[in-house]
C-alpha atoms as a PDB file:
ATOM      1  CA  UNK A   1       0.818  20.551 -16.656  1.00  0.00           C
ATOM      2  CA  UNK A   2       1.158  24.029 -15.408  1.00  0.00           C
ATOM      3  CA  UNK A   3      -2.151  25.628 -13.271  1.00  0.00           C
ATOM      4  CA  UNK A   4      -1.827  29.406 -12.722  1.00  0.00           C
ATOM      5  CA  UNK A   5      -3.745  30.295  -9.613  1.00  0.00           C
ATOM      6  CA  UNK A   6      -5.218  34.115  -9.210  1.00  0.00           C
ATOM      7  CA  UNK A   7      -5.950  34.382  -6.142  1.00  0.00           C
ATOM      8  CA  UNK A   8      -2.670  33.727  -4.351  1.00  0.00           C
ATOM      9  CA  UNK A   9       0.143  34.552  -7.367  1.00  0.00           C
ATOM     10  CA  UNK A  10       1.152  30.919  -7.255  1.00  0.00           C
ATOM     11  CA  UNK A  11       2.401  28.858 -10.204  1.00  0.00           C
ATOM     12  CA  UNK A  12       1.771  25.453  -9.552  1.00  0.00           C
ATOM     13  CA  UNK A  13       3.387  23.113 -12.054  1.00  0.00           C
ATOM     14  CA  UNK A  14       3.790  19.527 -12.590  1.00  0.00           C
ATOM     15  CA  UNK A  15       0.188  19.059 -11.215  1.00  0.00           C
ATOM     16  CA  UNK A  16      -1.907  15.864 -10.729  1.00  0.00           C
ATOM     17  CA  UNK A  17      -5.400  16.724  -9.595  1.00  0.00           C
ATOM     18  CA  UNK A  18      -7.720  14.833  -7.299  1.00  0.00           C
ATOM     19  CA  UNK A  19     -11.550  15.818  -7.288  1.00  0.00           C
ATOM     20  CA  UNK A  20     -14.007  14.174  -5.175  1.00  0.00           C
ATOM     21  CA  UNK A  21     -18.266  15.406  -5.148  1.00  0.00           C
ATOM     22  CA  UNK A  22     -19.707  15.759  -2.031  1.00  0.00           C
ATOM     23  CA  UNK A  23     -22.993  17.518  -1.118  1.00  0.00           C
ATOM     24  CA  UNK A  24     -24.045  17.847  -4.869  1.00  0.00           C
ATOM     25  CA  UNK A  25     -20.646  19.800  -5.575  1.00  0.00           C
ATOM     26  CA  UNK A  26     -17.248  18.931  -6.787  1.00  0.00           C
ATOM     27  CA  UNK A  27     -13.779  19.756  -4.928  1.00  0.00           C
ATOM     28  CA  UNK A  28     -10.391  19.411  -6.322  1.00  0.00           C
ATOM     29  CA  UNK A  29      -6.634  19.531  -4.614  1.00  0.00           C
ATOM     30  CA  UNK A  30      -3.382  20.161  -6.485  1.00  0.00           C
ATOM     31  CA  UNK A  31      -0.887  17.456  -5.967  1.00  0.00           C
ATOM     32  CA  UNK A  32       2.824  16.528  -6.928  1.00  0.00           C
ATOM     33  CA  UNK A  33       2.473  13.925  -9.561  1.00  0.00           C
ATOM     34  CA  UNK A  34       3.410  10.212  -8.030  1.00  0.00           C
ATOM     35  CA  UNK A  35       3.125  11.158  -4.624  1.00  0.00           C
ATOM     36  CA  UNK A  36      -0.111  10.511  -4.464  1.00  0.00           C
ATOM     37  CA  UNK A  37       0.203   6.690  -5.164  1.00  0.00           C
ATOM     38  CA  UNK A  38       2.595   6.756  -2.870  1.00  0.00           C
ATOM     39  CA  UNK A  39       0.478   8.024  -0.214  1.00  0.00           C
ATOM     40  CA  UNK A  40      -2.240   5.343  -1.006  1.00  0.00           C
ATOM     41  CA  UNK A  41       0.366   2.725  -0.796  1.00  0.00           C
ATOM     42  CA  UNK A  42       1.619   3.727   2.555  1.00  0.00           C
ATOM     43  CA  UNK A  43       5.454   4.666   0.972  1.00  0.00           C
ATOM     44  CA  UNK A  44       4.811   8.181   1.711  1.00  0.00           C
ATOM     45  CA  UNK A  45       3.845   9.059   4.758  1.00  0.00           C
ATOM     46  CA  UNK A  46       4.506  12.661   5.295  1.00  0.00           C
ATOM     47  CA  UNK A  47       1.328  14.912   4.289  1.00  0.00           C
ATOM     48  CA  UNK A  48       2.748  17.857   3.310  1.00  0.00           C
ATOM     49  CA  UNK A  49       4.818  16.236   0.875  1.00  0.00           C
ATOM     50  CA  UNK A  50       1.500  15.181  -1.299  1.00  0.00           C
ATOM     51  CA  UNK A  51      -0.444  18.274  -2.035  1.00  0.00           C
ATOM     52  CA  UNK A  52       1.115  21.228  -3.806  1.00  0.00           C
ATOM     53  CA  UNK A  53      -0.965  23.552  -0.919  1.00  0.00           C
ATOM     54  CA  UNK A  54      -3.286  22.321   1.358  1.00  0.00           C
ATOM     55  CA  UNK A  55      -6.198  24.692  -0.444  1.00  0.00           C
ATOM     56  CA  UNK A  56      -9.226  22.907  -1.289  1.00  0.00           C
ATOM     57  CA  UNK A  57     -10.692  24.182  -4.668  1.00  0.00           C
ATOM     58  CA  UNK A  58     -13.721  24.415  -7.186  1.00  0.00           C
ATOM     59  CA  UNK A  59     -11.490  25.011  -9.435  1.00  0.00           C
ATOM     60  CA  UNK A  60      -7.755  24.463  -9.550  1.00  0.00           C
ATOM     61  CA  UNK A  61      -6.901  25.682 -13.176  1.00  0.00           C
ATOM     62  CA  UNK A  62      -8.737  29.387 -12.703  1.00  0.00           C
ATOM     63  CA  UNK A  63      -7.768  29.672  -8.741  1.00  0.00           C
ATOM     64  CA  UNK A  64     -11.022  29.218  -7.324  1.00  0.00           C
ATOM     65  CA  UNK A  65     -11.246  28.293  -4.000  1.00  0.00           C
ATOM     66  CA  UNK A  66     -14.334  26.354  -2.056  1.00  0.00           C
ATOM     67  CA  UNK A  67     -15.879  28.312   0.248  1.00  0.00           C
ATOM     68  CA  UNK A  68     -16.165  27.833   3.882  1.00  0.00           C
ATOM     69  CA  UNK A  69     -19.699  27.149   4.079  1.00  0.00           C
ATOM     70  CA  UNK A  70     -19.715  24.608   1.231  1.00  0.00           C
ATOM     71  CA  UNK A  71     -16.541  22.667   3.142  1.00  0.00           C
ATOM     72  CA  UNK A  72     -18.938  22.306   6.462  1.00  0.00           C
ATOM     73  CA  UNK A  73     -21.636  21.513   4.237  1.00  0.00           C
ATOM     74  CA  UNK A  74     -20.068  18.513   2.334  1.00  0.00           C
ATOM     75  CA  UNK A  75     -17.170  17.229   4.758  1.00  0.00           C
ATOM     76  CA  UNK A  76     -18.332  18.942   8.476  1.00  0.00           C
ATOM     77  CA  UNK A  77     -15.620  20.672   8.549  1.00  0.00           C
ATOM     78  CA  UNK A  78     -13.135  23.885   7.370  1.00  0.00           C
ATOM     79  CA  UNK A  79     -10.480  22.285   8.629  1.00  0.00           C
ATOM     80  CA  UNK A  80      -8.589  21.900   4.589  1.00  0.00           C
ATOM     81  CA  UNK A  81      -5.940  19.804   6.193  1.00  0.00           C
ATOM     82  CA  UNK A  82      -8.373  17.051   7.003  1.00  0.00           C
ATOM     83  CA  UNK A  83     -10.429  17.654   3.936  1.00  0.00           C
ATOM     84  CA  UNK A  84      -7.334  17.191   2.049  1.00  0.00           C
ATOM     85  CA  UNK A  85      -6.179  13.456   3.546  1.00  0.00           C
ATOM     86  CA  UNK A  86      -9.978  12.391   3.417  1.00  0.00           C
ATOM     87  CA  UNK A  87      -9.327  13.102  -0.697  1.00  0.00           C
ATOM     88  CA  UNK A  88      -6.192  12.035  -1.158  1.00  0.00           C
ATOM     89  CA  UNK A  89      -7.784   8.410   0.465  1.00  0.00           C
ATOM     90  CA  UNK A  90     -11.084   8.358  -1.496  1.00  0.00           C
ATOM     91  CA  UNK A  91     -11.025  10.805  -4.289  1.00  0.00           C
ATOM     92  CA  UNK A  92     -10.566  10.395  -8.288  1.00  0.00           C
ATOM     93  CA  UNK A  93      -7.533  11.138  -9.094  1.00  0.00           C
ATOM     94  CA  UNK A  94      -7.439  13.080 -12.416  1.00  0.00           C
ATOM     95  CA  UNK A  95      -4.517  11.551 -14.821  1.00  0.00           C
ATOM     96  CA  UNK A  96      -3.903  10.920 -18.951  1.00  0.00           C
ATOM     97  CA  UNK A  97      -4.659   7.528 -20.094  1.00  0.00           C
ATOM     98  CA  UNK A  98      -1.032   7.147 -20.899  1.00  0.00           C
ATOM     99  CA  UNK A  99      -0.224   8.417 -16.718  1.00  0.00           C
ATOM    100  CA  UNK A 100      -3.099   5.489 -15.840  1.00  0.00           C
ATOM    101  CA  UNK A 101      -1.255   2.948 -18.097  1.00  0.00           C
ATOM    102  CA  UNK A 102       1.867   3.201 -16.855  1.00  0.00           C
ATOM    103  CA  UNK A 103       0.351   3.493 -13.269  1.00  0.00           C
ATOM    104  CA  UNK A 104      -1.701   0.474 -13.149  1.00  0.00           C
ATOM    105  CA  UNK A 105       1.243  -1.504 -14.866  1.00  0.00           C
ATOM    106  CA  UNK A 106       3.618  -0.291 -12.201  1.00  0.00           C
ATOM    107  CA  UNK A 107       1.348  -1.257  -9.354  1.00  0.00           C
ATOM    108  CA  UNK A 108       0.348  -4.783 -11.674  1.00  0.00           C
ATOM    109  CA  UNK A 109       4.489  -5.343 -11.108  1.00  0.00           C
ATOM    110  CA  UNK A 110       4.820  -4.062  -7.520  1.00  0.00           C
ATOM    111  CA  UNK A 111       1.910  -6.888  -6.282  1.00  0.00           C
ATOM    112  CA  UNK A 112       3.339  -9.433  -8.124  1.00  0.00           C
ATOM    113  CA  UNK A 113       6.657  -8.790  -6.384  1.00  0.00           C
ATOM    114  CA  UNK A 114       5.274  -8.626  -3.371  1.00  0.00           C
ATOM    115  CA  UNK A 115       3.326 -12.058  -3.718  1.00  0.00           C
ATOM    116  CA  UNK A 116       6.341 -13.495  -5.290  1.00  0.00           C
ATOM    117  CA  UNK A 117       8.502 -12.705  -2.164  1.00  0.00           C
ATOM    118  CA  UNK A 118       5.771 -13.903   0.332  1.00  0.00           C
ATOM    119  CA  UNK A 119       5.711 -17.272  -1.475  1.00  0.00           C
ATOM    120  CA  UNK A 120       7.986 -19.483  -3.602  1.00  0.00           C
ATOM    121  CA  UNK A 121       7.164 -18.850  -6.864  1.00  0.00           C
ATOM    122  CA  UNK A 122       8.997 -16.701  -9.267  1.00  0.00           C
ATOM    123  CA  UNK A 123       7.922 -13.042  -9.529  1.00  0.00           C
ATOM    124  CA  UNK A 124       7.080 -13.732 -13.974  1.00  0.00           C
ATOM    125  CA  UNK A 125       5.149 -17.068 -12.777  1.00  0.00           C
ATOM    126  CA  UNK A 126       2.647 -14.861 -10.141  1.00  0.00           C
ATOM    127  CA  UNK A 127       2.323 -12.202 -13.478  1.00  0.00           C
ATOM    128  CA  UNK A 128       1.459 -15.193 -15.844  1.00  0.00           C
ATOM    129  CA  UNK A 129      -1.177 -16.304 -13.083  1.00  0.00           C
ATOM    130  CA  UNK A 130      -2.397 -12.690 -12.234  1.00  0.00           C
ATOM    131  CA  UNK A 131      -3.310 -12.741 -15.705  1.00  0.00           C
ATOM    132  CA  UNK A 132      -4.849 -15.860 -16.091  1.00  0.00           C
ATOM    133  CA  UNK A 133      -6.985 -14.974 -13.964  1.00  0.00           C
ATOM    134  CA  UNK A 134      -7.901 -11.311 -15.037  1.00  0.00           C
ATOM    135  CA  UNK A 135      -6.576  -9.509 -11.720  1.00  0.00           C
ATOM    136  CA  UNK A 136      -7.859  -6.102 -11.886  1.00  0.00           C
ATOM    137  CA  UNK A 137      -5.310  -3.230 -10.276  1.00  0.00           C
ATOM    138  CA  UNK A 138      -7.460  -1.009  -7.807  1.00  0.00           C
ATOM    139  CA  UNK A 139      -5.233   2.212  -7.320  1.00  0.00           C
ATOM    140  CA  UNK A 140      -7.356   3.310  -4.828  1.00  0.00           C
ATOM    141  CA  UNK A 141      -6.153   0.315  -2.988  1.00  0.00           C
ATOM    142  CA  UNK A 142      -2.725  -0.130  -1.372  1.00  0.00           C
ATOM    143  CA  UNK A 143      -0.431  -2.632  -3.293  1.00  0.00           C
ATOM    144  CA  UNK A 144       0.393  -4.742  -0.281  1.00  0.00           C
ATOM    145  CA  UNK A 145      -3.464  -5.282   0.828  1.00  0.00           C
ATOM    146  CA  UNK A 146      -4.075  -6.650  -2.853  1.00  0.00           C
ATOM    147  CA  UNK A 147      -1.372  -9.038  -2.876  1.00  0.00           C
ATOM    148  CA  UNK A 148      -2.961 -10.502   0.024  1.00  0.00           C
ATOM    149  CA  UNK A 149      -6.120 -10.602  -2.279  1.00  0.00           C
ATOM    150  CA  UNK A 150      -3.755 -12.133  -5.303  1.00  0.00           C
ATOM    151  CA  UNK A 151      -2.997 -14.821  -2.902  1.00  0.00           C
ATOM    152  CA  UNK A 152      -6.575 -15.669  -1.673  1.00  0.00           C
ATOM    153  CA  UNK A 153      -7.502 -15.873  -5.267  1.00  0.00           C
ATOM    154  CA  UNK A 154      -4.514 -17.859  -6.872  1.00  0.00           C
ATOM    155  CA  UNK A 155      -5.051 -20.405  -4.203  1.00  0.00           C
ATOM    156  CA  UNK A 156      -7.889 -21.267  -6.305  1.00  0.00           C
ATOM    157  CA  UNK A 157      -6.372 -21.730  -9.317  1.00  0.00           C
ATOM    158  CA  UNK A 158      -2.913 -23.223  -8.314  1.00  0.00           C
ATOM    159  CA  UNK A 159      -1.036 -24.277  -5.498  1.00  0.00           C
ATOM    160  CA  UNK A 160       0.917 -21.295  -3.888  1.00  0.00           C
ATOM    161  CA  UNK A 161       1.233 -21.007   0.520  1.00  0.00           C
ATOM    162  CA  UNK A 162       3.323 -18.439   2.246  1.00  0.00           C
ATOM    163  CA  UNK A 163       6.755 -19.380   2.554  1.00  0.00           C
ATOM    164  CA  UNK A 164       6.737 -21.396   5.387  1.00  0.00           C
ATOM    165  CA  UNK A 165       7.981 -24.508   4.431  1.00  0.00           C
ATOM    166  CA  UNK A 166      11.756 -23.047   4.146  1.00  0.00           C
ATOM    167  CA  UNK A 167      12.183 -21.370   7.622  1.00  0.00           C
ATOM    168  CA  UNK A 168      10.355 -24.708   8.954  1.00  0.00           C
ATOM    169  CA  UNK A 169      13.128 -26.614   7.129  1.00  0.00           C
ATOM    170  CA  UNK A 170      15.962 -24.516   7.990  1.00  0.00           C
ATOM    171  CA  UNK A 171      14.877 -24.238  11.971  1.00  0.00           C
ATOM    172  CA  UNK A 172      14.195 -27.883  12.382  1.00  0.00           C
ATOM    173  CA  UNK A 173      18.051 -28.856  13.215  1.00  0.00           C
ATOM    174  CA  UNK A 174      18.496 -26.222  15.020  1.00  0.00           C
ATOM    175  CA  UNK A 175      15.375 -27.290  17.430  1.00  0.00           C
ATOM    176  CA  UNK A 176      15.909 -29.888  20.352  1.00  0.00           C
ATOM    177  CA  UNK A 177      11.990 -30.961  20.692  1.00  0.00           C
ATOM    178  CA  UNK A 178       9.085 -29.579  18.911  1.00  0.00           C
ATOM    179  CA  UNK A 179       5.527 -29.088  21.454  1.00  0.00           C
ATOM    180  CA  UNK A 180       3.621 -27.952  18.671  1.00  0.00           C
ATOM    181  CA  UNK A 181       3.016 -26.484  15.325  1.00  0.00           C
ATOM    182  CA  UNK A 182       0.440 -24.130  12.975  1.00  0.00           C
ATOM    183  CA  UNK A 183       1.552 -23.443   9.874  1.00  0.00           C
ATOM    184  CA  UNK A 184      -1.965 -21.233   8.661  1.00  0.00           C
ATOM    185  CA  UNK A 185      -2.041 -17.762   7.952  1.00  0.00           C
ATOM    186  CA  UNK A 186       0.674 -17.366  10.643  1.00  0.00           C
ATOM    187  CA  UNK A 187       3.586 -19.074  11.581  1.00  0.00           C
ATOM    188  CA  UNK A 188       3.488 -20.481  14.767  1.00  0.00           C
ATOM    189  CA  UNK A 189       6.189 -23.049  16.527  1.00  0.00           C
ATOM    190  CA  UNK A 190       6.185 -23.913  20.205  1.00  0.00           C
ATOM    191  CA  UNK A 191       9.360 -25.776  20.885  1.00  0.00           C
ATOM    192  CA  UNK A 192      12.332 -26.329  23.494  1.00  0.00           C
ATOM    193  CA  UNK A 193      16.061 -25.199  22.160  1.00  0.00           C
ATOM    194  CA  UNK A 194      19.272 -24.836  23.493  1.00  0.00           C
ATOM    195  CA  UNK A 195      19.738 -21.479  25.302  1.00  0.00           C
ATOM    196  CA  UNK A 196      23.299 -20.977  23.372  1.00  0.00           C
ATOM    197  CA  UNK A 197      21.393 -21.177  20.021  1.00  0.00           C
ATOM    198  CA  UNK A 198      18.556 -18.838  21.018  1.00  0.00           C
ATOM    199  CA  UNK A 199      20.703 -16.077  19.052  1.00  0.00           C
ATOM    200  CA  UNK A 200      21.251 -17.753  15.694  1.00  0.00           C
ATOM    201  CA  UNK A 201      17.452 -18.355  15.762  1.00  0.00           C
ATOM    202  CA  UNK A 202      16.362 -15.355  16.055  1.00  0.00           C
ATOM    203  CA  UNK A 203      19.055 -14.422  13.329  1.00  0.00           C
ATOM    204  CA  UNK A 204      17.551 -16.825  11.344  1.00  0.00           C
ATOM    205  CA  UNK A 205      13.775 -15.630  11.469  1.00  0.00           C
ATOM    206  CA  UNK A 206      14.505 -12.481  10.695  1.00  0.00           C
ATOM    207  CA  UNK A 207      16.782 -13.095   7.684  1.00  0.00           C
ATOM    208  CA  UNK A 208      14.034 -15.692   6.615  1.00  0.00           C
ATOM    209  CA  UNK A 209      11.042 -13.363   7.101  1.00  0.00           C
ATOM    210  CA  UNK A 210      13.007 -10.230   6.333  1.00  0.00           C
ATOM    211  CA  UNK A 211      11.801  -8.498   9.139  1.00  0.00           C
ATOM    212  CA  UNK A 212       7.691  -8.674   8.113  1.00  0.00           C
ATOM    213  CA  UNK A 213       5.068  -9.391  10.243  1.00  0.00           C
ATOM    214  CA  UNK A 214       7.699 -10.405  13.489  1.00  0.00           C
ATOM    215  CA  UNK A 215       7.142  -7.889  16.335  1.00  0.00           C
ATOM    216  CA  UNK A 216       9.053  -7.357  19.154  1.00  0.00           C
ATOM    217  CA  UNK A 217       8.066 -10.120  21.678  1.00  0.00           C
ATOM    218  CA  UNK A 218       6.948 -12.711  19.371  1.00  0.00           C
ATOM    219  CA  UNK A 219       9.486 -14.755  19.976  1.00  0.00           C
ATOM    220  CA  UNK A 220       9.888 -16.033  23.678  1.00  0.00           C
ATOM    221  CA  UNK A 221      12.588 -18.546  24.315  1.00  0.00           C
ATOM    222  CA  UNK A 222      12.522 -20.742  27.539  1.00  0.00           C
END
């Protein structure tokens, strides 16, 4: 798709556009086709990489730019920078059915992989249950907070935990006396070790968790 723009001489080409109403009038952005999933799914995170200029439009095929007035009016500001991320977050992004297809199938795969390597079932066996029970893709949506969702709803259906159970497994002989234990949303162990093998646990809760949800400081070895 190529979008010839009057008013500034520009060419843009291989255009995706987003629209969003507000105020009782439409407004559309140019952006580079597949960036903007991956803004909404937090793999780009660079701003100026998304939209093709950061002009907010009536019009993007004949050039026509929103006016001032009607940018205060609808989003209480002129600022097109901010008007431009607010879109890019909540607006309709414009695509072919066949773009949409391949979109929602991509993101259908992504959360299944990302369920499948947050549990211990195998990446086909979370698609087979996604389906089963009629898992709707939201694009707006980031594919990580929706395979939390997947989770919460297969739990239902099947039984599938976070993977726990292994890192419990593999830290146990490594652990002198264990205080205490929670093994719910979070992993939590409260234990006594040997100082020397402080090291090859913390090794092993990375490599286990593969870096996710451990911060700096959760780990606190007496």
């Amino acid at each position: 798709m190529s979008i010839f723009t009057p008013t500034n001489q520009t060419r843009l080409t291989d255009v995706a556009l987003v629209r969003m109403k507000r105020a009782g009038k439409r407004f559309e952005i140019a952006c580079c086709k597949n960036k903007v999933v991956g803004w909404r799914s937090g793999v780009e995170k660079d701003l100026d990489e998304v939209p093709q200029t950061h002009s907010v439009f009536v019009n993007v095929s004949k050039g026509q730019v929103a006016k001032k007035e009607d940018l205060i009016s609808a989003f209480g500001t002129d600022d097109q920078t901010v008007i431009c991320k607010q879109m890019l977050t909540k607006g309709e992004v414009q695509v072919s059915d066949k773009e949409r297809r391949t979109q929602l199938e991509r993101m259908f795969r992504d959360i299944a992989t990302i369920v499948a390597d947050k549990c211990t079932i195998h990446v086909i066996l979370i698609e087979r249950a996604m389906k089963g029970i009629h898992y709707s893709v939201k694009t707006n949506n980031s594919t990580k907070q929706q395979a939390l969702e997947v989770i919460k709803q297969l739990k239902e259906k099947m039984k599938i935990e976070r993977a726990h159970q292994k890192l419990k497994e593999k830290l146990k002989p490594r652990i002198k006396v264990i205080e205490s234990e929670d093994y719910g949303q979070q992993l939590e162990i409260v234990c006594l070790i040997d100082p020397g093998r402080s090291r090859e646990i913390d090794e092993l809760i990375k490599k286990e968790t593969k870096g996710k949800d451990v911060e700096e400081g959760d780990e606190k070895f007496e």
